[in-house]
PDB file of N, CA and C in Angstrom:
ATOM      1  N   UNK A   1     -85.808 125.005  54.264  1.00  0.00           N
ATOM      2  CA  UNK A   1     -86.003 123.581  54.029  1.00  0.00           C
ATOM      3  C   UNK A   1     -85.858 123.287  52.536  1.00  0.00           C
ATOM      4  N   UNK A   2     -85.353 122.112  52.059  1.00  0.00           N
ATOM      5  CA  UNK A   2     -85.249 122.211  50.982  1.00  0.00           C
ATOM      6  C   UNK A   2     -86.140 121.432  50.526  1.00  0.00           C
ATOM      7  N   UNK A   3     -86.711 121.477  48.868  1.00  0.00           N
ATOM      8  CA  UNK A   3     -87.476 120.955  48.102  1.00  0.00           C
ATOM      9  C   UNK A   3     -87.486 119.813  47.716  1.00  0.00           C
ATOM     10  N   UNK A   4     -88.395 118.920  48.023  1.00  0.00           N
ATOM     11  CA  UNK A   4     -88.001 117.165  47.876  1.00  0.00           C
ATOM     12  C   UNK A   4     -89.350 116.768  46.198  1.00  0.00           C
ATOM     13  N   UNK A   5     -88.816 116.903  45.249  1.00  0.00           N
ATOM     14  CA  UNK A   5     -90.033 116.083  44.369  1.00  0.00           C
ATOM     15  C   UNK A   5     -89.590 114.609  44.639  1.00  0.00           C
ATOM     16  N   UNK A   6     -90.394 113.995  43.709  1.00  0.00           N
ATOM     17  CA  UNK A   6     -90.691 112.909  43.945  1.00  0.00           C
ATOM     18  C   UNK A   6     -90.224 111.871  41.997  1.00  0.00           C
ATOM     19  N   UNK A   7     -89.371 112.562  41.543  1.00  0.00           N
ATOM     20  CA  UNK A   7     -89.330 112.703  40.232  1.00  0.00           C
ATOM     21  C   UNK A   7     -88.977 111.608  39.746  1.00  0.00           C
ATOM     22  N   UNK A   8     -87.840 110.815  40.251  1.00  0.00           N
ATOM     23  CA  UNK A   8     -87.683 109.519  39.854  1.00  0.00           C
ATOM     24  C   UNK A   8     -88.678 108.401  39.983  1.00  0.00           C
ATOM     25  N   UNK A   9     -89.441 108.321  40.688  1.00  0.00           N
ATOM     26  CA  UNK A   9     -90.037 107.797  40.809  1.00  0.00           C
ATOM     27  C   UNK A   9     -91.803 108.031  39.687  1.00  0.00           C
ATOM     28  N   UNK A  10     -91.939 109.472  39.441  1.00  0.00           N
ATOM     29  CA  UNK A  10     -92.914 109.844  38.605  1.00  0.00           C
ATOM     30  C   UNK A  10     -92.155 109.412  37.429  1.00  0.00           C
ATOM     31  N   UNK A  11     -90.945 109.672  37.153  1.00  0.00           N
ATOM     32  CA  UNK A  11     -90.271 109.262  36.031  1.00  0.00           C
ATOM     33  C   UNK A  11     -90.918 108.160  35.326  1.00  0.00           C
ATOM     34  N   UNK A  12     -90.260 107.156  36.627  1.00  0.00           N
ATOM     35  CA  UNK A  12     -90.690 105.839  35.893  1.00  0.00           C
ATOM     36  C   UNK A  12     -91.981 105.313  36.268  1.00  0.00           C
ATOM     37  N   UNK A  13     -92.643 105.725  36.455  1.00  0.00           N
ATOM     38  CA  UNK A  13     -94.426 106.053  36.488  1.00  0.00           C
ATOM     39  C   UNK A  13     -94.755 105.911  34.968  1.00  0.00           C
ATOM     40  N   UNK A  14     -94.742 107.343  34.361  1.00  0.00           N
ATOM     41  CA  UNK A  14     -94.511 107.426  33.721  1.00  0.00           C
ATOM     42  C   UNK A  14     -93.916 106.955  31.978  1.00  0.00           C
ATOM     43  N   UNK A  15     -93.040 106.440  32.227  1.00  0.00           N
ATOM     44  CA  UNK A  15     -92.577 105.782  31.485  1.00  0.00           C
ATOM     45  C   UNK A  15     -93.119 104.445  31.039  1.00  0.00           C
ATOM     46  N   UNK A  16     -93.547 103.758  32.059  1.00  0.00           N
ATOM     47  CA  UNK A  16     -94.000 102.638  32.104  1.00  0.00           C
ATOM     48  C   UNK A  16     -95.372 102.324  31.767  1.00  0.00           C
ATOM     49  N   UNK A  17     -95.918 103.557  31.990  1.00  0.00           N
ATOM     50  CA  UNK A  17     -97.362 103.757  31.396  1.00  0.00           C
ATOM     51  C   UNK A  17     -97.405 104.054  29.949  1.00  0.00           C
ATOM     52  N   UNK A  18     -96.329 104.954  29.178  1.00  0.00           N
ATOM     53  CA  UNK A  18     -95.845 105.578  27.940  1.00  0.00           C
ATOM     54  C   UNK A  18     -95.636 104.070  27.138  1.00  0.00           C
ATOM     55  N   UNK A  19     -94.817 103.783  27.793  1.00  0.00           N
ATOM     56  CA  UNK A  19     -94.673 102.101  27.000  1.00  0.00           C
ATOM     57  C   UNK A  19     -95.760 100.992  26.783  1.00  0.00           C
ATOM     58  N   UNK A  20     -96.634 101.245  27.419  1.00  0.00           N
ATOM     59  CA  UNK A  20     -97.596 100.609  27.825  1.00  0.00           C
ATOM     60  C   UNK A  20     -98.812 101.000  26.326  1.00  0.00           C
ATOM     61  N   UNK A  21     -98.562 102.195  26.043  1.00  0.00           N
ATOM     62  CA  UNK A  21     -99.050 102.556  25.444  1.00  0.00           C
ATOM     63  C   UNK A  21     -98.648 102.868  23.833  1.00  0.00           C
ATOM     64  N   UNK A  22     -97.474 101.913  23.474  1.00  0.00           N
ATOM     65  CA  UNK A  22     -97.012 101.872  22.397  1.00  0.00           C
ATOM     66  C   UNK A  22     -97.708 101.334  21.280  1.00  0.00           C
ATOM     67  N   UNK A  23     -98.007 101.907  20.398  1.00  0.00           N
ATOM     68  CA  UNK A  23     -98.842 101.647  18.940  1.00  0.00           C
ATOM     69  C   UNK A  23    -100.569 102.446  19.270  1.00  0.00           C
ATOM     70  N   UNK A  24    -100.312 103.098  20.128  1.00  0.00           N
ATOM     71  CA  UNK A  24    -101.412 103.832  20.336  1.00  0.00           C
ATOM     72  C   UNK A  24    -101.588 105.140  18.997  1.00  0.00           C
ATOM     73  N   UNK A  25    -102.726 105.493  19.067  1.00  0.00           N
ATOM     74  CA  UNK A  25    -102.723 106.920  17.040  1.00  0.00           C
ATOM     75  C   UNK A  25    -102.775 107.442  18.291  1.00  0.00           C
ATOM     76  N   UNK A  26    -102.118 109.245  17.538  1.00  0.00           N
ATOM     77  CA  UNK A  26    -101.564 110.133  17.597  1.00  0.00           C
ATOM     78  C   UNK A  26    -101.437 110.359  19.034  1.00  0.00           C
ATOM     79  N   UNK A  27    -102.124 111.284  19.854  1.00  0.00           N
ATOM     80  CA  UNK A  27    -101.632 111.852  21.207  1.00  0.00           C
ATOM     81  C   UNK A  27    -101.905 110.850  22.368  1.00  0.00           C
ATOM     82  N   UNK A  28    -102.456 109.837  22.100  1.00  0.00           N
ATOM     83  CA  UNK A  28    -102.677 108.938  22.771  1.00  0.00           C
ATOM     84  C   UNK A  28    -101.730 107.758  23.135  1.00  0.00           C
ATOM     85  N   UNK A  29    -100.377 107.832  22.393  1.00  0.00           N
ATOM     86  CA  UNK A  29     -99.141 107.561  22.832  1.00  0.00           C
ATOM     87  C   UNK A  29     -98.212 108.312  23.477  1.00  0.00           C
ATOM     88  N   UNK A  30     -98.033 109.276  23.347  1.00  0.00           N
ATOM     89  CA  UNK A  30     -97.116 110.481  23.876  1.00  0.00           C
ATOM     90  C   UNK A  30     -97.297 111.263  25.156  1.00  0.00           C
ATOM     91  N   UNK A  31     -98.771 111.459  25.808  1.00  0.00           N
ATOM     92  CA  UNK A  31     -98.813 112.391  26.032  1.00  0.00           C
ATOM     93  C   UNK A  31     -99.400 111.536  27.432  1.00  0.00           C
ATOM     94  N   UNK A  32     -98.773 111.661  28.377  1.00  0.00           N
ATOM     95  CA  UNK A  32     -99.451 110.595  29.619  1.00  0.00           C
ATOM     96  C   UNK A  32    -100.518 110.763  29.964  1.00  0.00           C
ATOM     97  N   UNK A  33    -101.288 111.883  30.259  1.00  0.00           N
ATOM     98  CA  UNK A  33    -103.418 112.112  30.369  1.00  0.00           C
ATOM     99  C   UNK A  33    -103.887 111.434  29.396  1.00  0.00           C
ATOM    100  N   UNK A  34    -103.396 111.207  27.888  1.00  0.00           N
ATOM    101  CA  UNK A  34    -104.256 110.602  26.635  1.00  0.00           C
ATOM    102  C   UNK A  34    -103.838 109.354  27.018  1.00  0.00           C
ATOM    103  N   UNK A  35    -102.826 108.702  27.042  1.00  0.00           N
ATOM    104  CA  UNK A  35    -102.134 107.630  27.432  1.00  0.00           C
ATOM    105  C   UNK A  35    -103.072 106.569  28.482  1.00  0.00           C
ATOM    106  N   UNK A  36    -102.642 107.939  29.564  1.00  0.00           N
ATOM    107  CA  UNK A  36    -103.762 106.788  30.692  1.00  0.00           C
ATOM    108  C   UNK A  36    -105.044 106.570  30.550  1.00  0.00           C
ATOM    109  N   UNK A  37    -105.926 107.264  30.144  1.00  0.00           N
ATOM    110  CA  UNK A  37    -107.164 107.462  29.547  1.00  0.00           C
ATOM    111  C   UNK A  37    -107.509 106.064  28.376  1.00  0.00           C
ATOM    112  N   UNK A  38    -106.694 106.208  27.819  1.00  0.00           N
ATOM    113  CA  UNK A  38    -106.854 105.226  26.408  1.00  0.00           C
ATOM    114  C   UNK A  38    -106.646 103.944  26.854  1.00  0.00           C
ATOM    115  N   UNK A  39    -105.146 103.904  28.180  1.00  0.00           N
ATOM    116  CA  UNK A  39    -105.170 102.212  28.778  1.00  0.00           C
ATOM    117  C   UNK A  39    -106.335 101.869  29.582  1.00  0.00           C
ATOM    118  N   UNK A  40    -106.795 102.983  30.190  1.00  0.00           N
ATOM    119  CA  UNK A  40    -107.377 102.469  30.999  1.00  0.00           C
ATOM    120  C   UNK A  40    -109.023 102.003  30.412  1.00  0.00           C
ATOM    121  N   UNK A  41    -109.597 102.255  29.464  1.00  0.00           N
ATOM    122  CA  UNK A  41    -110.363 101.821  28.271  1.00  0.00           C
ATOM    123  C   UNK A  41    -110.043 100.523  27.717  1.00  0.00           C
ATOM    124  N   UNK A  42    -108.478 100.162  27.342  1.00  0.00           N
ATOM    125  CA  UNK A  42    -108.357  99.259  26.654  1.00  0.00           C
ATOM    126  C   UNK A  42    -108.171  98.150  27.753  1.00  0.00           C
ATOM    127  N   UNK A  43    -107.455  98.329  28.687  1.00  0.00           N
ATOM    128  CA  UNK A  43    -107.481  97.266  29.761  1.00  0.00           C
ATOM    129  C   UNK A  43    -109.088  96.732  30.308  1.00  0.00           C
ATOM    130  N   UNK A  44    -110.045  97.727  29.899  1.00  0.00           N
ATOM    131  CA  UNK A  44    -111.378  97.026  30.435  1.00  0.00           C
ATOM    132  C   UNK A  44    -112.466  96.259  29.321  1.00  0.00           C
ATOM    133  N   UNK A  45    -111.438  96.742  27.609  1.00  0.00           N
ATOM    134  CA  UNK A  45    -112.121  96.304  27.011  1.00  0.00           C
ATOM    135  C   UNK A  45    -111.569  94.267  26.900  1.00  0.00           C
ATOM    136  N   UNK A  46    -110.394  94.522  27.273  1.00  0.00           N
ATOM    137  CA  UNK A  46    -109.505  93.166  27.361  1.00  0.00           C
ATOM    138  C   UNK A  46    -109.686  92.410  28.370  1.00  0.00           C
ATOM    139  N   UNK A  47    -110.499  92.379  29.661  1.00  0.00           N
ATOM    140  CA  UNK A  47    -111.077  92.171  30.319  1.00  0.00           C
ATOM    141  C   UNK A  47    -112.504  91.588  30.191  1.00  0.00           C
ATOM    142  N   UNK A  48    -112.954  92.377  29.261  1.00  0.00           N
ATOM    143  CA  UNK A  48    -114.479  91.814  29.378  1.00  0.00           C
ATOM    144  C   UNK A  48    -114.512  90.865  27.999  1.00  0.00           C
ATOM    145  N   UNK A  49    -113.027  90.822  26.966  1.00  0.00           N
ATOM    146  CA  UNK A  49    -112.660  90.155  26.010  1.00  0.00           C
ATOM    147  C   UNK A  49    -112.437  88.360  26.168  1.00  0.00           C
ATOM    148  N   UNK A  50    -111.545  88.410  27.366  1.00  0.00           N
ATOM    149  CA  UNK A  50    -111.262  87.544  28.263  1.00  0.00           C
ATOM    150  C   UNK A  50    -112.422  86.692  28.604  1.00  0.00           C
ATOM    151  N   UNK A  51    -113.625  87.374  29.389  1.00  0.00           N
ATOM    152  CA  UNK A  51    -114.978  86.330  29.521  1.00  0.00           C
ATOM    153  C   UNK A  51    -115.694  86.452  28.533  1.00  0.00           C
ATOM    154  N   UNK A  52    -115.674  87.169  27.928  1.00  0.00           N
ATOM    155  CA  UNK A  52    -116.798  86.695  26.411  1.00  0.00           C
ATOM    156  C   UNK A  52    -115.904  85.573  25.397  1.00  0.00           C
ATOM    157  N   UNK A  53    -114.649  85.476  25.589  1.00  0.00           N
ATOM    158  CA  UNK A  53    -114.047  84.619  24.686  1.00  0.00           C
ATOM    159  C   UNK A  53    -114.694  83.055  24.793  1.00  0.00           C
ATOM    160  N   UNK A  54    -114.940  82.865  25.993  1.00  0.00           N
ATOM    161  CA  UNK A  54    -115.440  81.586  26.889  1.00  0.00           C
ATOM    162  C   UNK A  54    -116.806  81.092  26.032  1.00  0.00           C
ATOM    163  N   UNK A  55    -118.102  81.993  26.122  1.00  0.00           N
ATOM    164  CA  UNK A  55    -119.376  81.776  25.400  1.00  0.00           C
ATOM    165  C   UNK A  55    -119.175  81.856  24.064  1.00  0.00           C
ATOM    166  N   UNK A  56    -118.039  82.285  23.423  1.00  0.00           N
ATOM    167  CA  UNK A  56    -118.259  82.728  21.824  1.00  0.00           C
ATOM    168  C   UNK A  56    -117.425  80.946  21.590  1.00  0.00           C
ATOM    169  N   UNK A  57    -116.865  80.502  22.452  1.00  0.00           N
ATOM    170  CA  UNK A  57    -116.177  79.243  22.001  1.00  0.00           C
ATOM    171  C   UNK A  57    -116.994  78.351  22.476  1.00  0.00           C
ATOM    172  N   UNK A  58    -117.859  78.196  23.469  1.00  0.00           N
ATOM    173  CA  UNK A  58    -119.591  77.369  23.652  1.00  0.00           C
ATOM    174  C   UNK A  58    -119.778  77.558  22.208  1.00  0.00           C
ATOM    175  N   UNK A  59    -120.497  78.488  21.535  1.00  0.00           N
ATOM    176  CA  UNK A  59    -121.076  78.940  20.845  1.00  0.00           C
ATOM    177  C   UNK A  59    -120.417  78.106  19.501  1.00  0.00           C
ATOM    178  N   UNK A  60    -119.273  78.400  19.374  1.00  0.00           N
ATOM    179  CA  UNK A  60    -118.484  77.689  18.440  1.00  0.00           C
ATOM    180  C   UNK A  60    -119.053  75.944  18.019  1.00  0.00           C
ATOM    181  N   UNK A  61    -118.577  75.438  19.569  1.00  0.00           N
ATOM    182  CA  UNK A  61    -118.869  74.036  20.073  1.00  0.00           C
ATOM    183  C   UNK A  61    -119.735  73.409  19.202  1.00  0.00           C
ATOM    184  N   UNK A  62    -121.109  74.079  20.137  1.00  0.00           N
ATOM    185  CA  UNK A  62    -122.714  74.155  20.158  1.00  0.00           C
ATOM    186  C   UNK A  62    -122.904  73.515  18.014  1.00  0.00           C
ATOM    187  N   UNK A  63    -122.207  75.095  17.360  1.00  0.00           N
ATOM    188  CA  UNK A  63    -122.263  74.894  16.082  1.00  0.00           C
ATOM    189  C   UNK A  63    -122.047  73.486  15.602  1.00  0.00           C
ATOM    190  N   UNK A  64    -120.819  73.237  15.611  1.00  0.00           N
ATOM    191  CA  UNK A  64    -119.967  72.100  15.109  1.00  0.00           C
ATOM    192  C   UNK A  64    -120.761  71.265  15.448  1.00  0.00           C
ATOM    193  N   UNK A  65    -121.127  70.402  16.872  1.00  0.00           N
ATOM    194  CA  UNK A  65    -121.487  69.473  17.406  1.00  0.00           C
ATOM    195  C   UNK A  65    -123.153  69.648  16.949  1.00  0.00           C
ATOM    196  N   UNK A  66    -123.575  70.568  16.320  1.00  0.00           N
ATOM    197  CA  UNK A  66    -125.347  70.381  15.666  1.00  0.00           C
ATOM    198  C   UNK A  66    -125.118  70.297  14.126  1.00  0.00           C
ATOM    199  N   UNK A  67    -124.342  70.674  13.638  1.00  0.00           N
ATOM    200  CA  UNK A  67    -123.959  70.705  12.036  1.00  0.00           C
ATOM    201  C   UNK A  67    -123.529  68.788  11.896  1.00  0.00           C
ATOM    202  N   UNK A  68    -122.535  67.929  12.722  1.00  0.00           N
ATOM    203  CA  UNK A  68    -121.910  66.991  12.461  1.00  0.00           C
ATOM    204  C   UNK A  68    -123.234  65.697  13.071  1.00  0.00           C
ATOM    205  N   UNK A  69    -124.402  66.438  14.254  1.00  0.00           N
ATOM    206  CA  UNK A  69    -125.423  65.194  14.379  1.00  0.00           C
ATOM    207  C   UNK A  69    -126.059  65.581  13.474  1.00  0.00           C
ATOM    208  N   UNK A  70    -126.253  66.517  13.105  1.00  0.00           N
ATOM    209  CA  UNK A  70    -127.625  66.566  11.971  1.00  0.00           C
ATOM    210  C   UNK A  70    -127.192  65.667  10.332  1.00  0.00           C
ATOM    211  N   UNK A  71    -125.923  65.676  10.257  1.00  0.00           N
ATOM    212  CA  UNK A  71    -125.430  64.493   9.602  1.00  0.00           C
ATOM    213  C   UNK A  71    -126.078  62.726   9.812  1.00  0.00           C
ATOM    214  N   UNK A  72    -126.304  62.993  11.320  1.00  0.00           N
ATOM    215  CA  UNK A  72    -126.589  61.417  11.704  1.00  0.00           C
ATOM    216  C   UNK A  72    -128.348  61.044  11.955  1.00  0.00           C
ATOM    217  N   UNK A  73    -128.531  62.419  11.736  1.00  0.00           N
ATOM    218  CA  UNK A  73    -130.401  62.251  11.739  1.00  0.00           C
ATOM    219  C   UNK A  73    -130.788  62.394  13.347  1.00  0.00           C
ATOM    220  N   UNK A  74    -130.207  63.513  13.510  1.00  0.00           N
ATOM    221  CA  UNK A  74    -130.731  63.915  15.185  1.00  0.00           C
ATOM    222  C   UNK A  74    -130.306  65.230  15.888  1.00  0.00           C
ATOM    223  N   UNK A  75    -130.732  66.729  15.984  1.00  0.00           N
ATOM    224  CA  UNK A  75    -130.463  67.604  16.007  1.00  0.00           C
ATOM    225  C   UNK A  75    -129.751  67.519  17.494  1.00  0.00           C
ATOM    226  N   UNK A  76    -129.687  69.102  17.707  1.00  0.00           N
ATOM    227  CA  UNK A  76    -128.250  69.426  18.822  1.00  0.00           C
ATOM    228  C   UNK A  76    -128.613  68.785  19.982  1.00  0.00           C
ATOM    229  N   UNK A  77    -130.389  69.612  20.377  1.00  0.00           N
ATOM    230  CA  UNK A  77    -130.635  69.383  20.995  1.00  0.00           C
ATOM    231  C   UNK A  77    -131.247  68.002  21.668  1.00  0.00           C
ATOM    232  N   UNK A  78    -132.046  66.892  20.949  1.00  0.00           N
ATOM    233  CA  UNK A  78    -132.052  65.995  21.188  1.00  0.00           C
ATOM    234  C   UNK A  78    -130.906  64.884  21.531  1.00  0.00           C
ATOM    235  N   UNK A  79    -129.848  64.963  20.558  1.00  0.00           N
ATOM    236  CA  UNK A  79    -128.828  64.821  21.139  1.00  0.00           C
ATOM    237  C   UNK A  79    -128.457  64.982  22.438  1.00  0.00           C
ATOM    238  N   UNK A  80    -128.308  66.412  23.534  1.00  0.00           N
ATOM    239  CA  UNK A  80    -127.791  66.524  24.693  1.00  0.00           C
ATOM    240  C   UNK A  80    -128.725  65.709  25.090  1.00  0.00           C
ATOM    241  N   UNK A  81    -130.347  65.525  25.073  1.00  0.00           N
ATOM    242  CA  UNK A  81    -131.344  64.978  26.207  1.00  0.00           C
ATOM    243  C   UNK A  81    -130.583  63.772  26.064  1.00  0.00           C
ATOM    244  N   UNK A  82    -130.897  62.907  24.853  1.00  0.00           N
ATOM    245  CA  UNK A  82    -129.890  61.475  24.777  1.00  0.00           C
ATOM    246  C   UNK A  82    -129.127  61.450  25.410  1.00  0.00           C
ATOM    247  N   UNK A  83    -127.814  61.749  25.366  1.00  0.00           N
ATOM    248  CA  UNK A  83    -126.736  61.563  25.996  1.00  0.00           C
ATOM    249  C   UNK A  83    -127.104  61.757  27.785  1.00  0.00           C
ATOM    250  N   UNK A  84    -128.114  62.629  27.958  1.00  0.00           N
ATOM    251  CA  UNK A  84    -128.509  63.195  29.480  1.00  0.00           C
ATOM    252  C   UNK A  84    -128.706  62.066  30.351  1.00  0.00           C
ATOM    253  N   UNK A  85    -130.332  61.682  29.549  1.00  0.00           N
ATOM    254  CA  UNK A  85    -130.409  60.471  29.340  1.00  0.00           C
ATOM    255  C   UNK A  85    -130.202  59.130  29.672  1.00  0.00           C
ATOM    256  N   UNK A  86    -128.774  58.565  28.878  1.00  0.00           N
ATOM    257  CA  UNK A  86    -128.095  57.619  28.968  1.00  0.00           C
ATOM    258  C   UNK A  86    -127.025  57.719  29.892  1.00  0.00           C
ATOM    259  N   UNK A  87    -126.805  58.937  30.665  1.00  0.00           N
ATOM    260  CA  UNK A  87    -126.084  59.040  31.543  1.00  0.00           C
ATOM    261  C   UNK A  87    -124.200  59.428  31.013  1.00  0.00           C
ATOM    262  N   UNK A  88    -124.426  59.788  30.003  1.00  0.00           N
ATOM    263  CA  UNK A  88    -123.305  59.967  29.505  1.00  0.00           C
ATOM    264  C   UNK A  88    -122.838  61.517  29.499  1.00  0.00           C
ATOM    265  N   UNK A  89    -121.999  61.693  30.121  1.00  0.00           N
ATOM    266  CA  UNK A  89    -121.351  62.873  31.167  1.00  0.00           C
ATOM    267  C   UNK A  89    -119.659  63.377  29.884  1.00  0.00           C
ATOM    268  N   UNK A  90    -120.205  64.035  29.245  1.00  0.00           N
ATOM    269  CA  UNK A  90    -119.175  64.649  28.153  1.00  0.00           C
ATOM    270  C   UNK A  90    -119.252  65.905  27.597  1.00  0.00           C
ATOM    271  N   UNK A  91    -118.793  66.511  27.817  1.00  0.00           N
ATOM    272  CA  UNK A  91    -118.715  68.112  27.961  1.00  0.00           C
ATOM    273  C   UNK A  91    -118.614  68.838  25.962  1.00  0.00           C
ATOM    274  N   UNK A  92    -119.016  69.674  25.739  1.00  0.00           N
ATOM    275  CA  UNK A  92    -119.525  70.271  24.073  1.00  0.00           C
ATOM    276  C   UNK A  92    -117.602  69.761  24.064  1.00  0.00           C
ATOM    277  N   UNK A  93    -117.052  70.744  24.433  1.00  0.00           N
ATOM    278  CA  UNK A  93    -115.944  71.029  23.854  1.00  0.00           C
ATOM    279  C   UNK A  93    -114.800  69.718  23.614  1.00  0.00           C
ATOM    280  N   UNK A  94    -115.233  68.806  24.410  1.00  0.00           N
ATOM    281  CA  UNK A  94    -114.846  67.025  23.552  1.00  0.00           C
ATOM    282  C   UNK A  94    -115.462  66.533  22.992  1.00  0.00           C
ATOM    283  N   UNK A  95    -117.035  66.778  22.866  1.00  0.00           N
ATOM    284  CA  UNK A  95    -117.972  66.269  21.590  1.00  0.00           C
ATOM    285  C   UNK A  95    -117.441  66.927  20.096  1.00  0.00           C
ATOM    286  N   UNK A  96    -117.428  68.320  20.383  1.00  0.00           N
ATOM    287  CA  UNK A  96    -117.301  69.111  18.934  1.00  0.00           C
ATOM    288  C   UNK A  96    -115.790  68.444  18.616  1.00  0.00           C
ATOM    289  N   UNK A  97    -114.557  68.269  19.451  1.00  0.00           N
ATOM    290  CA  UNK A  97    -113.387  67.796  18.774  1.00  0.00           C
ATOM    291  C   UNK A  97    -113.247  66.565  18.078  1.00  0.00           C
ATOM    292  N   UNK A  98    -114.488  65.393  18.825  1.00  0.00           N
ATOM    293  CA  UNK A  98    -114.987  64.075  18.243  1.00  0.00           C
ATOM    294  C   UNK A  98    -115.513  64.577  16.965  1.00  0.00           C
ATOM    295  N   UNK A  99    -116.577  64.990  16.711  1.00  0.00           N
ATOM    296  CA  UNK A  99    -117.035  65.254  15.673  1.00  0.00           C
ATOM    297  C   UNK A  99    -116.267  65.899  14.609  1.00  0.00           C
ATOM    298  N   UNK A 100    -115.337  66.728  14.894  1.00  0.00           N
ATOM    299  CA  UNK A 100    -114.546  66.742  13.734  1.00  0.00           C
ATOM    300  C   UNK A 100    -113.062  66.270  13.639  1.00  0.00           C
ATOM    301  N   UNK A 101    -112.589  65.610  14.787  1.00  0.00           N
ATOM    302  CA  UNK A 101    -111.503  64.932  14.164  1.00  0.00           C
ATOM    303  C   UNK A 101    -111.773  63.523  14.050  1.00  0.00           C
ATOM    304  N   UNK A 102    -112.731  62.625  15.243  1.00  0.00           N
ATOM    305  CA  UNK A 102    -112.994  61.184  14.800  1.00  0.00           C
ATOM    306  C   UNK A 102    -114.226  61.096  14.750  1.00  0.00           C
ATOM    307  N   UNK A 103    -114.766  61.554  13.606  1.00  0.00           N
ATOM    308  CA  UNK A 103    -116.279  61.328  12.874  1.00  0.00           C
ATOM    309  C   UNK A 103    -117.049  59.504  13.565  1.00  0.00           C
ATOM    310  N   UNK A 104    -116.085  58.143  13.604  1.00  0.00           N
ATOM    311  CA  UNK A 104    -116.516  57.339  14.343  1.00  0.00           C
ATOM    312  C   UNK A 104    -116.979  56.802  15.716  1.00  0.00           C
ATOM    313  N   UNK A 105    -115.817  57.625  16.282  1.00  0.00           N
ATOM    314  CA  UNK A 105    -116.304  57.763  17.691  1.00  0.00           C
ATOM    315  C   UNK A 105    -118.036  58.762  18.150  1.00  0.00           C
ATOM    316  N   UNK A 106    -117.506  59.877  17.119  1.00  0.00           N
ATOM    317  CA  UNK A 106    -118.902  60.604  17.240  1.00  0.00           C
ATOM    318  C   UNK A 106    -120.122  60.285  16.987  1.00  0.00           C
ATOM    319  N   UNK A 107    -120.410  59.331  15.310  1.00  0.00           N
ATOM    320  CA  UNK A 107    -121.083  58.663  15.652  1.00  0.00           C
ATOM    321  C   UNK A 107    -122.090  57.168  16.482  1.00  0.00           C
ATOM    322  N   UNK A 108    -120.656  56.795  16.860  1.00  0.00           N
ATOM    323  CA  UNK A 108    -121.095  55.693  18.636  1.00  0.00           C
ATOM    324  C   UNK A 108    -121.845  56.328  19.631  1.00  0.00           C
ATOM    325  N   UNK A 109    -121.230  58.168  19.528  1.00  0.00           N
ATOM    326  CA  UNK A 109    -121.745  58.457  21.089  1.00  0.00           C
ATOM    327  C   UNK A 109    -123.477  59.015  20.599  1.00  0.00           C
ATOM    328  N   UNK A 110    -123.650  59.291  19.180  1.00  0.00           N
ATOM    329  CA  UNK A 110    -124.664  59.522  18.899  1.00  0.00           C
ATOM    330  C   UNK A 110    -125.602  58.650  18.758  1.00  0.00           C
ATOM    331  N   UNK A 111    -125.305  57.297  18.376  1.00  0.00           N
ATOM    332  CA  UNK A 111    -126.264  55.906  18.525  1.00  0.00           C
ATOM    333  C   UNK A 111    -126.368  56.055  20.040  1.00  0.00           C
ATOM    334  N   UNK A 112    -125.436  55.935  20.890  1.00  0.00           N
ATOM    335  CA  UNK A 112    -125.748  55.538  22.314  1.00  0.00           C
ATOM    336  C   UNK A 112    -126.751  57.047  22.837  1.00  0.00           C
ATOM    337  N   UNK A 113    -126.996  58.044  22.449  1.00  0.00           N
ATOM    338  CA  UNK A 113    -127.784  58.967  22.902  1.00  0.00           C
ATOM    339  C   UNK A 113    -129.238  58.930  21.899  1.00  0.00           C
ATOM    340  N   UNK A 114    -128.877  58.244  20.813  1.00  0.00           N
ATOM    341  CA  UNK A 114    -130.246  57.604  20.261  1.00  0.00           C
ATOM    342  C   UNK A 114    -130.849  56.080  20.745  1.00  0.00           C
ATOM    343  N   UNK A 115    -130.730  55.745  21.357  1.00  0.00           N
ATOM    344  CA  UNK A 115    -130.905  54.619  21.930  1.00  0.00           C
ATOM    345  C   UNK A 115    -131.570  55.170  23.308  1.00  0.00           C
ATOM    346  N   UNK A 116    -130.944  55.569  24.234  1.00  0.00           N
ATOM    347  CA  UNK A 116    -131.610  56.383  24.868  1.00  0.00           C
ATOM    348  C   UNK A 116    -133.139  57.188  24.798  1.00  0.00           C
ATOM    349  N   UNK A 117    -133.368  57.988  23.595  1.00  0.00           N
ATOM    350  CA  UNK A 117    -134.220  58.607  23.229  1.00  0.00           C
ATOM    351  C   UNK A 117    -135.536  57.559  22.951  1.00  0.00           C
ATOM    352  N   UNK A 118    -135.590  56.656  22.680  1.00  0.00           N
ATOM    353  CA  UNK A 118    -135.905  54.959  21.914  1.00  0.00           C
ATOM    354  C   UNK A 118    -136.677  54.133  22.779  1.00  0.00           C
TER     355      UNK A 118
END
């Protein structure tokens, strides 16, 4: 019987994993056990990069939008109750862009969540 590998196909196995792994230091590009080892690390660190990116840009928000009311004489948090409040339904990440690209609008929505508080 004759001998069947499976080589083309490991080939480009192979290969595709090797590439995958381009700009990797020293044996950890070349050598497909270091290779897969190292993607398979970096694919889970890019993964869990992916959902932490989400809270670190809350976080961002949060900043901006307490740095630009405390300008107007009313911290982060009183602010959200205000706005809660008054029924005004606007999410950090269009407050913080108000606050720093139209400083006027931001402060309207901050009277109307001080008024509220009042």
């Amino acid at each position: 019987m004759v001998r069947v590998t499976n080589a083309p196909a490991r080939k480009r196995r192979v290969k595709r994993l090797l590439k995958e792994a381009k700009g990797f230091w020293g044996d950890r590009k070349n050598h497909y056990a270091n290779a897969k080892d190292a993607l398979v690390r970096a694919w889970d660190h890019a993964y869990r990069g992916r959902k932490k990116k989400k809270s670190e840009f809350r976080s961002i928000w949060i900043q901006r939008i307490n740095a630009a009311s405390r300008c107007y004489g009313i911290s982060y948090s009183k602010l959200i109750a205000g706005l809660a409040k008054a029924k005004i339904e606007i999410n950090r990440k269009v407050l913080a862009q108000l606050a720093v690209d139209e400083p006027k609008a931001f402060e309207m929505v901050v009277e109307q969540a001080k008024k509220a508080l009042a």
